[in-house]
Protein backbone atom coordinates (compact mmCIF):
# COMPACT_ATOMS: atom_id res chain seq x y z
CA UNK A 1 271.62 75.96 -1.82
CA UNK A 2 270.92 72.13 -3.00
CA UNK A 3 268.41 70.21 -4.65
CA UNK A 4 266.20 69.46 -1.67
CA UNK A 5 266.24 73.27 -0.61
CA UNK A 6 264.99 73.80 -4.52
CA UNK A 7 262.31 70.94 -4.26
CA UNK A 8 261.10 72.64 -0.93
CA UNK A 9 261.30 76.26 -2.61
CA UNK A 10 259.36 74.58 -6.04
CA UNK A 11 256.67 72.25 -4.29
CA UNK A 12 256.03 75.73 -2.16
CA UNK A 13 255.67 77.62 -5.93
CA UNK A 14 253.73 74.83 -7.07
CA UNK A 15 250.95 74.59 -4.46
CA UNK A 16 250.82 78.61 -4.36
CA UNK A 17 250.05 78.81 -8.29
CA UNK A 18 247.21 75.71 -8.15
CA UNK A 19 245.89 77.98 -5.42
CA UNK A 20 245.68 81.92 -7.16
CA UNK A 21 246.23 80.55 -10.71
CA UNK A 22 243.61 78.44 -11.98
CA UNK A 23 244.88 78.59 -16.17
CA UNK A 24 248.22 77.18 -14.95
CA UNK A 25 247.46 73.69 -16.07
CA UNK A 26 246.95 74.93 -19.20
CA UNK A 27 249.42 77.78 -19.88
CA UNK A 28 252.36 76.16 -17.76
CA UNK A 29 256.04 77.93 -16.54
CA UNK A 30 258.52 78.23 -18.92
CA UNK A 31 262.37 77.82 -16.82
CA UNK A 32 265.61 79.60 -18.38
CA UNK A 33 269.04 78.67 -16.56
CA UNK A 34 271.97 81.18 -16.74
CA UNK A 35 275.66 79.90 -15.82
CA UNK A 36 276.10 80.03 -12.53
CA UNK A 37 277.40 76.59 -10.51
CA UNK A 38 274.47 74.24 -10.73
CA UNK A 39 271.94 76.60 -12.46
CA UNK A 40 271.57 73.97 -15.02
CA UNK A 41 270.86 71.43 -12.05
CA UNK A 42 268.30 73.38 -10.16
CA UNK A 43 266.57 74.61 -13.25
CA UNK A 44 265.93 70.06 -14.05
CA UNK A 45 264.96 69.81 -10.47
CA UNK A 46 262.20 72.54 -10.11
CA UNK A 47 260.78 71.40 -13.97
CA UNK A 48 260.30 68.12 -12.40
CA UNK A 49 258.68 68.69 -9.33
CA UNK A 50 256.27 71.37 -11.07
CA UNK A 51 255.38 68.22 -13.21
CA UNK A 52 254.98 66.38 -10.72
CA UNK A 53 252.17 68.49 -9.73
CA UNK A 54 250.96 68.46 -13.50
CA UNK A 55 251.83 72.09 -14.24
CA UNK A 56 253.29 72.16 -17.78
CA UNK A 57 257.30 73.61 -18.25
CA UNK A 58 258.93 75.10 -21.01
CA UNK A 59 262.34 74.35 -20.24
CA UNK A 60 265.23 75.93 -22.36
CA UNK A 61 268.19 73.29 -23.93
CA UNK A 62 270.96 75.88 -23.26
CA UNK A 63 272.37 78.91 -21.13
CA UNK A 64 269.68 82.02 -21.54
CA UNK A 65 269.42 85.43 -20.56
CA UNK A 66 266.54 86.86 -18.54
CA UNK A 67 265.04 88.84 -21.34
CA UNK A 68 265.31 86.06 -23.93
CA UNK A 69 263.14 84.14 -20.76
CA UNK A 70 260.55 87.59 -20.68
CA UNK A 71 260.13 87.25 -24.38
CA UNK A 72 259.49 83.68 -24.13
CA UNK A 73 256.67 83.97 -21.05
CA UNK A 74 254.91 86.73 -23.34
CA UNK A 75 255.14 84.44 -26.69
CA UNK A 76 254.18 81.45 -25.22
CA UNK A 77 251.45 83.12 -23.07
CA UNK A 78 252.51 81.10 -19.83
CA UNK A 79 251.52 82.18 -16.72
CA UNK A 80 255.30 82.98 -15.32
CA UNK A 81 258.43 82.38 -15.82
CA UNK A 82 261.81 81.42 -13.49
């Protein structure tokens, strides 16, 4: 895994939610990282190319678990989360 394979993976995610999600503009992704070798890293790479295609990110400041990243879709009403 590197940060071109994530851009591919996120432009991919990107063009998929404009497509079958039309409140993503609005509502946006929100991103958790965990610590695993470049987590961190990937987690910066797919926020910015899902900005890139104007989709708003929540993006956590520090290491989170998955259901602190569940709670946080369902709070902040996004449309997903990663």
């Amino acid at each position: 895994m590197n940060k071109y394979t994530i851009r591919k993976i996120a432009t991919g995610f990107a063009r998929h939610l404009i497509l079958t999600e039309p409140h993503v503009f609005k509502k946006g992704i929100v991103i958790a990282y965990d610590s695993r070798l470049y987590s961190y890293e990937f987690a910066v790479e797919t926020a910015e190319v899902l900005l890139y295609h104007d989709i708003p990110v929540y993006l956590f400041s520090k290491l989170t678990p998955t259901p602190i990243l569940s709670f946080a879709v369902r709070h902040l009403q996004t449309v997903g989360g990663l």
